[in-house]
N, C-alpha and C. Protein backbone atom coordinates (compact mmCIF):
# COMPACT_ATOMS: atom_id res chain seq x y z
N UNK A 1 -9.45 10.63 -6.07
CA UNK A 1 -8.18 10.27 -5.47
C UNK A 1 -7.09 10.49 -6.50
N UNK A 2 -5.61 11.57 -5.45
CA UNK A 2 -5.09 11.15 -7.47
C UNK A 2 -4.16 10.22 -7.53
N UNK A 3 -3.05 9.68 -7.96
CA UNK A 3 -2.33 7.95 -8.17
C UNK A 3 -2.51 7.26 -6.95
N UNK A 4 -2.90 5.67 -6.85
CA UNK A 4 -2.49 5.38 -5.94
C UNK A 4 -1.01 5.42 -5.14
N UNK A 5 -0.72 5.52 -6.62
CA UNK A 5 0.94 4.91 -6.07
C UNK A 5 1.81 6.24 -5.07
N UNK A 6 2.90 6.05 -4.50
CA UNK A 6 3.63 7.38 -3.99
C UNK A 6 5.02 6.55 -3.73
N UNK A 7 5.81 7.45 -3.58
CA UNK A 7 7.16 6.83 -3.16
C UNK A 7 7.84 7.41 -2.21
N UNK A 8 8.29 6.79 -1.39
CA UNK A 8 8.76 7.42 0.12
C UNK A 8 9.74 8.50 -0.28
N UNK A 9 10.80 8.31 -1.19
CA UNK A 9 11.66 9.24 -1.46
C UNK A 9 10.94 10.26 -1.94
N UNK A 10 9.53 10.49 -2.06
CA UNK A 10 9.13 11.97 -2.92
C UNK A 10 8.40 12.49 -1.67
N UNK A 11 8.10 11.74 -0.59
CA UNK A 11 7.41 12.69 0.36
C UNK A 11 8.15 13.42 1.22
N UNK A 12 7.98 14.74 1.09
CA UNK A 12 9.02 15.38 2.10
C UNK A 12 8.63 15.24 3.58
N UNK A 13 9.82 15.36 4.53
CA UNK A 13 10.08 14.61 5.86
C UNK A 13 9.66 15.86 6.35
N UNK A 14 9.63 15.64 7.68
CA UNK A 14 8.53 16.76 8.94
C UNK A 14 9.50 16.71 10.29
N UNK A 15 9.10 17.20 11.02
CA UNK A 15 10.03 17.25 12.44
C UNK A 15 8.92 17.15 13.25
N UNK A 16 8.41 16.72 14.34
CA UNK A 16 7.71 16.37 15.45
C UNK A 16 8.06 16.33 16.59
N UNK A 17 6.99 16.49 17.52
CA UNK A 17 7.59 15.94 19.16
C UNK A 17 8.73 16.77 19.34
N UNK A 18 7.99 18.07 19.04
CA UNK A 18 9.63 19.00 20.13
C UNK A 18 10.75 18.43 18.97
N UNK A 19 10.88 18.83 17.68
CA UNK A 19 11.71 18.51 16.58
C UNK A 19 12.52 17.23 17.00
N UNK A 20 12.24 16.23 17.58
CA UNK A 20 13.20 15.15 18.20
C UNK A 20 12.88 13.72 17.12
N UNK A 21 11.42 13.94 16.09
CA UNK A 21 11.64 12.31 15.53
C UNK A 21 11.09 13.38 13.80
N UNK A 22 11.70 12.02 13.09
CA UNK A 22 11.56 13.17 11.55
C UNK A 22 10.46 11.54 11.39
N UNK A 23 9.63 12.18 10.24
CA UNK A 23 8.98 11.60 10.02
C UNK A 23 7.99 12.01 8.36
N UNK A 24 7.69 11.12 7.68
CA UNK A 24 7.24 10.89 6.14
C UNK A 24 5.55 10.55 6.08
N UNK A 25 4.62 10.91 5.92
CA UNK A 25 3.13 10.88 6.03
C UNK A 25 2.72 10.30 4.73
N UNK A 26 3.02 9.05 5.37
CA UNK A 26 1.72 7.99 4.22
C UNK A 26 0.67 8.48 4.04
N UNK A 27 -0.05 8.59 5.14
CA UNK A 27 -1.62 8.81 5.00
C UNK A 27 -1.66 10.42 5.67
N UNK A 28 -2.55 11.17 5.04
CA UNK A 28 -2.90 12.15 5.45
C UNK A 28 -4.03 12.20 5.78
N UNK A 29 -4.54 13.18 6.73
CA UNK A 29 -5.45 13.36 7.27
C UNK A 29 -6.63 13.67 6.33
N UNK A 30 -5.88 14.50 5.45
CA UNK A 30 -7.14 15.68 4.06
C UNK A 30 -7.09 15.12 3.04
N UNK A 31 -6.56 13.17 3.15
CA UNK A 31 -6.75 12.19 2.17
C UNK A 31 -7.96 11.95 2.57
N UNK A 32 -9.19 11.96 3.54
CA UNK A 32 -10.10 11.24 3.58
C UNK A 32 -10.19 10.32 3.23
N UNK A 33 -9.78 9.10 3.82
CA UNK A 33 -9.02 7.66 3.73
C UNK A 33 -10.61 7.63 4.62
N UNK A 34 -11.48 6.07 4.41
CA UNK A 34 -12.66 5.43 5.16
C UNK A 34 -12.54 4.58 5.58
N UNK A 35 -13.17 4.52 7.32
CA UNK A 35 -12.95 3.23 7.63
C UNK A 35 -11.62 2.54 8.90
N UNK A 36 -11.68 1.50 9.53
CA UNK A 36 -11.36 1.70 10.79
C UNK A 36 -10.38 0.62 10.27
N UNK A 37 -9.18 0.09 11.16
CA UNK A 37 -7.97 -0.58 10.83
C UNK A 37 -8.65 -1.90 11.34
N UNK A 38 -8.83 -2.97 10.25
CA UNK A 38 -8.64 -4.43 10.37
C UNK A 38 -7.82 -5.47 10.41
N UNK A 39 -6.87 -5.25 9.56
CA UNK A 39 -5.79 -6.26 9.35
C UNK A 39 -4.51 -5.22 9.69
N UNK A 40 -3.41 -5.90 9.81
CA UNK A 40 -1.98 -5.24 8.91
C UNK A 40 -1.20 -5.82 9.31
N UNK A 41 -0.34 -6.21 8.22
CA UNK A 41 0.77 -7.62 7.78
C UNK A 41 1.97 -7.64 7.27
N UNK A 42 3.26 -8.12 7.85
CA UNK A 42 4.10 -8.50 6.93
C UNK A 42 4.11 -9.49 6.40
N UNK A 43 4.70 -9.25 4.97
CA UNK A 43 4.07 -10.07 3.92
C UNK A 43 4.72 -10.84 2.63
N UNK A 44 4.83 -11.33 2.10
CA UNK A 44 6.16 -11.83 0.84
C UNK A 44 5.32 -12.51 0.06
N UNK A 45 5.62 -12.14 -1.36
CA UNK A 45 5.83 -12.92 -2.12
C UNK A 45 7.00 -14.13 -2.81
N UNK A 46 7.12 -15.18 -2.85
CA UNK A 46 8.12 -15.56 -3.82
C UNK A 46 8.56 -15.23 -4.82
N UNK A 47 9.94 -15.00 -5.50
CA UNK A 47 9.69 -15.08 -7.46
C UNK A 47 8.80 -16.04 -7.82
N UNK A 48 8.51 -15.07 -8.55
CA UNK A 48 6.98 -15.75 -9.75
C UNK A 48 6.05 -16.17 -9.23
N UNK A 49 5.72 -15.94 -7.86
CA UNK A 49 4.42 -16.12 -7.58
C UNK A 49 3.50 -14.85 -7.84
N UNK A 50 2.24 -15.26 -7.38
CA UNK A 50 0.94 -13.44 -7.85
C UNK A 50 -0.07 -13.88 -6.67
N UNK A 51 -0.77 -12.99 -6.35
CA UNK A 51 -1.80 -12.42 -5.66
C UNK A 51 -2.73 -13.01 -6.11
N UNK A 52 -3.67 -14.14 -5.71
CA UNK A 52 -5.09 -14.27 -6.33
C UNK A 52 -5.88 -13.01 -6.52
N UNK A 53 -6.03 -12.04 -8.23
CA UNK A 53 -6.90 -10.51 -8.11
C UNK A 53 -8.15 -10.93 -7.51
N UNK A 54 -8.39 -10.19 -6.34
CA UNK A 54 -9.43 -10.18 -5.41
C UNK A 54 -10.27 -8.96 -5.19
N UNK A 55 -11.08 -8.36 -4.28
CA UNK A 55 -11.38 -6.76 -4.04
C UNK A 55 -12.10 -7.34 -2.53
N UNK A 56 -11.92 -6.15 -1.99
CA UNK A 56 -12.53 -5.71 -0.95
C UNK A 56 -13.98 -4.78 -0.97
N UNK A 57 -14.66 -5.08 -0.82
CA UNK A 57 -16.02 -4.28 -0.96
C UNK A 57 -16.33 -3.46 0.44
N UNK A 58 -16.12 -3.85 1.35
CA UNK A 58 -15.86 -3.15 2.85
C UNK A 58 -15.11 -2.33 3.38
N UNK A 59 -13.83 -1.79 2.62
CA UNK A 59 -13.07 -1.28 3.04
C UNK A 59 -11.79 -1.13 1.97
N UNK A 60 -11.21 -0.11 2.72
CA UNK A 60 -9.97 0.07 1.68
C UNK A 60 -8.77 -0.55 2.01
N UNK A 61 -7.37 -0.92 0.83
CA UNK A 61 -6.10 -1.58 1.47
C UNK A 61 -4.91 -0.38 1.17
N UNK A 62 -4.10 -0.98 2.04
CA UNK A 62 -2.64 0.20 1.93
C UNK A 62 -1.57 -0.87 1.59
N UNK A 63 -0.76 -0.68 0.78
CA UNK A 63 0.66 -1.39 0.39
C UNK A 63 2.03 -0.60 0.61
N UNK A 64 2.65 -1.37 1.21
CA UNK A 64 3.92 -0.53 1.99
C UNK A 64 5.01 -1.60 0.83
N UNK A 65 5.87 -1.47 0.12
CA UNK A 65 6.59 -2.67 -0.26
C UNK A 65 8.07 -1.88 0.33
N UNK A 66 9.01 -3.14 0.86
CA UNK A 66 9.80 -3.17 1.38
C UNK A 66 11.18 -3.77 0.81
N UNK A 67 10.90 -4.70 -0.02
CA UNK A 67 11.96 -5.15 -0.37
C UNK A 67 11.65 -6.01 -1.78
N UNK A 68 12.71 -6.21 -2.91
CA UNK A 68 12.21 -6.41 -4.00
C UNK A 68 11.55 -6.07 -5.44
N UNK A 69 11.37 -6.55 -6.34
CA UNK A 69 10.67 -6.03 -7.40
C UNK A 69 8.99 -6.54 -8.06
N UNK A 70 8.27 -5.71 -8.46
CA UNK A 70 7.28 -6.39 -8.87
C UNK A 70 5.86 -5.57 -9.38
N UNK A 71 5.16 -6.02 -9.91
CA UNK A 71 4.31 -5.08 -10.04
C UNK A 71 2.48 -5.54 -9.08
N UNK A 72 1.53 -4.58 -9.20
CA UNK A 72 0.35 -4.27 -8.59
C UNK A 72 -0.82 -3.86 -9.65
N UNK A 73 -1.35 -4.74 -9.63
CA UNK A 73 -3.29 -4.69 -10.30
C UNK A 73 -3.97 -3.33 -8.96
N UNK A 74 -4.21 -2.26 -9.74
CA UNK A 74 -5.36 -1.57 -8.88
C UNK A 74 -6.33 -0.87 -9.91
N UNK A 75 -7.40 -1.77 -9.66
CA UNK A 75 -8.53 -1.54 -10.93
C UNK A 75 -8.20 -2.58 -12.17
N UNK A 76 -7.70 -1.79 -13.28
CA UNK A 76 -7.28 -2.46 -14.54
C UNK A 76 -6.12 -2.41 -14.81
N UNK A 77 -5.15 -1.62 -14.03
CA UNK A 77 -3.79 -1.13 -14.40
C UNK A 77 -2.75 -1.98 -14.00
N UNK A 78 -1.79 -2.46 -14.37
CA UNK A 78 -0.75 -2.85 -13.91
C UNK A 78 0.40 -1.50 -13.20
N UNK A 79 0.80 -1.54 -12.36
CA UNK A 79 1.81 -0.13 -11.90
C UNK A 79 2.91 -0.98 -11.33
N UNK A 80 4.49 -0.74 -11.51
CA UNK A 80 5.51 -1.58 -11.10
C UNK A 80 5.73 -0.81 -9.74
N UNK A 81 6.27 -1.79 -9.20
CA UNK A 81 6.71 -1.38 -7.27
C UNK A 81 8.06 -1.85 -7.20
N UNK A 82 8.44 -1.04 -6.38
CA UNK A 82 9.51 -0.92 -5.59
C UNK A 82 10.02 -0.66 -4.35
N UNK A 83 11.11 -1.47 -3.44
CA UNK A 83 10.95 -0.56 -2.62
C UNK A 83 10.56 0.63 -1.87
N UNK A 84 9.98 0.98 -1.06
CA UNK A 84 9.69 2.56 -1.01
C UNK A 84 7.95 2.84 -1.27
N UNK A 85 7.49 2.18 -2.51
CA UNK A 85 6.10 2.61 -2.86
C UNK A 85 5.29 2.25 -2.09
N UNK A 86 4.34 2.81 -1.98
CA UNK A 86 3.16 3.04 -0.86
C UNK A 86 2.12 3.28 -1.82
N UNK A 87 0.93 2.15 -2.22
CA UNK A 87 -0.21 1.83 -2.82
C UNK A 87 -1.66 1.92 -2.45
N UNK A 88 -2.28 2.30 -2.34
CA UNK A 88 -3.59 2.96 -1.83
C UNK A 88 -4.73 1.83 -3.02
N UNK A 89 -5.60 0.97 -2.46
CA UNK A 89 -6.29 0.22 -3.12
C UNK A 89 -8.02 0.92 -2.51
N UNK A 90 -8.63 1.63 -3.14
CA UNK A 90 -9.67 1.80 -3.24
C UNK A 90 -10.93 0.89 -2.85
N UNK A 91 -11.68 1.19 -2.56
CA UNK A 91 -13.28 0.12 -1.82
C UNK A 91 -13.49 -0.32 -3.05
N UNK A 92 -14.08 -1.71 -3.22
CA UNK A 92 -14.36 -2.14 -4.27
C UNK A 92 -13.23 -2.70 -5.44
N UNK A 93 -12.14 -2.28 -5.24
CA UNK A 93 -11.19 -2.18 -6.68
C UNK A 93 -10.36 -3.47 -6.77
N UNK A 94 -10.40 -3.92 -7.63
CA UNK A 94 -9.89 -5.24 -8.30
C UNK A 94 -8.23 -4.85 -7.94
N UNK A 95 -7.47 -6.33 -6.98
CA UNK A 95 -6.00 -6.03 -7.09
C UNK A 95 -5.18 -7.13 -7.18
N UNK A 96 -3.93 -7.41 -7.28
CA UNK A 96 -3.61 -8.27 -7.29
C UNK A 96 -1.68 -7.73 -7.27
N UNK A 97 -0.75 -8.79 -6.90
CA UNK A 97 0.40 -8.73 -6.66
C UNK A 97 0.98 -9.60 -7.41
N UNK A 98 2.52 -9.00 -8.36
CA UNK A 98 2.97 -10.17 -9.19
C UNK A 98 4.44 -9.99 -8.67
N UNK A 99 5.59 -10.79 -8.25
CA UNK A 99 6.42 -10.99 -7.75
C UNK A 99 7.33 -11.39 -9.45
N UNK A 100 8.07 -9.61 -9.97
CA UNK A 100 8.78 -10.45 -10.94
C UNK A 100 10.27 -10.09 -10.96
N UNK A 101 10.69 -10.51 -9.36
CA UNK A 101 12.39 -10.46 -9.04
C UNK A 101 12.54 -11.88 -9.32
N UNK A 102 13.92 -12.11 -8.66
CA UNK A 102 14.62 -13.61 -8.45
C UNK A 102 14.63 -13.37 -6.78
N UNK A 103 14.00 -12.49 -6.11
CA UNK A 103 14.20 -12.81 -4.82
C UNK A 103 12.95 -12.23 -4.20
N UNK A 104 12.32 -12.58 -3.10
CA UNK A 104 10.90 -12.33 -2.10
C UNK A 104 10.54 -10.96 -2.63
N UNK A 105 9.39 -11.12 -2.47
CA UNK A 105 9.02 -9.42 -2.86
C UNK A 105 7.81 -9.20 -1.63
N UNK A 106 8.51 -7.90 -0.54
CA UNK A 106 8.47 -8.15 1.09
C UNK A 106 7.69 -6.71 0.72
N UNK A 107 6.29 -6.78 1.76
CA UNK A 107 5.61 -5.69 1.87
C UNK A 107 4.52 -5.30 3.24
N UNK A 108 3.61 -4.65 3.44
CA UNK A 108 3.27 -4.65 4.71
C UNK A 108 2.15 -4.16 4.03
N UNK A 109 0.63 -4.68 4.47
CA UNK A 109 -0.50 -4.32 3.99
C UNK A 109 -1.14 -4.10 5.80
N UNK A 110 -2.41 -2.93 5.29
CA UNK A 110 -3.33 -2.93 6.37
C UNK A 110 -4.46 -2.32 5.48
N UNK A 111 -5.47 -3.32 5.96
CA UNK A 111 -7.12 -3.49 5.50
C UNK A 111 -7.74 -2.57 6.50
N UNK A 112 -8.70 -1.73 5.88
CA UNK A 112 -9.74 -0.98 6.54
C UNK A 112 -10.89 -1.91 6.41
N UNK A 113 -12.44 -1.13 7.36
CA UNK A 113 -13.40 -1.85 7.43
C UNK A 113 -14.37 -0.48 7.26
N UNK A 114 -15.62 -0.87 6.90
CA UNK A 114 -16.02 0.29 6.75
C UNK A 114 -16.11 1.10 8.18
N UNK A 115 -16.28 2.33 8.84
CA UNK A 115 -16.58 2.58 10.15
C UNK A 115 -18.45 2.58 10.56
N UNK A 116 -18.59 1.86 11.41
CA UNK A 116 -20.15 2.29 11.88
C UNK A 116 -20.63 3.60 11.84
N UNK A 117 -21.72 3.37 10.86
CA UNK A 117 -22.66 5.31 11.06
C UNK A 117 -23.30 5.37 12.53
């Protein structure tokens, strides 16, 4: 996989539907992303609150952040977020969320599950 991280401003926009809606591709198809949609949430942190680092062994997570500053545990790394970034958390991988604005740090997650063979 290569960074989790991406930022909306670097993905170039598309035209669809008879060129009528523009649109930015989080997920791609020839990402071979695993696994069927379980959860997906809007979400906040407070200032100075964090994420109990947890992992998912079943499935993979997606991080949409929306508003605010802060950084993201994926694996061992710390990576800072921002508006805009879009985080890809791997099966298995240690993560966690640290909220280090003075104001909510607003994001939208959705959990995969593995899919039935």
């Amino acid at each position: 996989m290569n960074s989790p991280k991406k930022n909306i401003s670097d993905i170039p926009s598309e035209l669809n539907h008879k060129d009528t809606t523009h649109r930015k591709r989080l997920i791609r198809v020839d990402e071979h992303h695993k696994g069927d949609i379980a959860t997906m949430n809007y979400a906040w942190l407070e200032p100075g609150k964090q994420l109990d680092t947890h992992l998912h062994s079943d499935g993979e997570e997606f991080y949409y952040f929306l508003e605010g500053f802060g950084t993201i545990l994926v694996g061992d790394a710390w990576i800072p977020v921002t508006p805009g970034d879009f985080v890809t958390i791997p099966v298995g991988a240690h993560h966690s969320i640290k909220n280090t604005a003075q104001k909510n740090l607003v994001f939208l997650t959705i959990r995969t599950v593995a899919s039935p063979s």
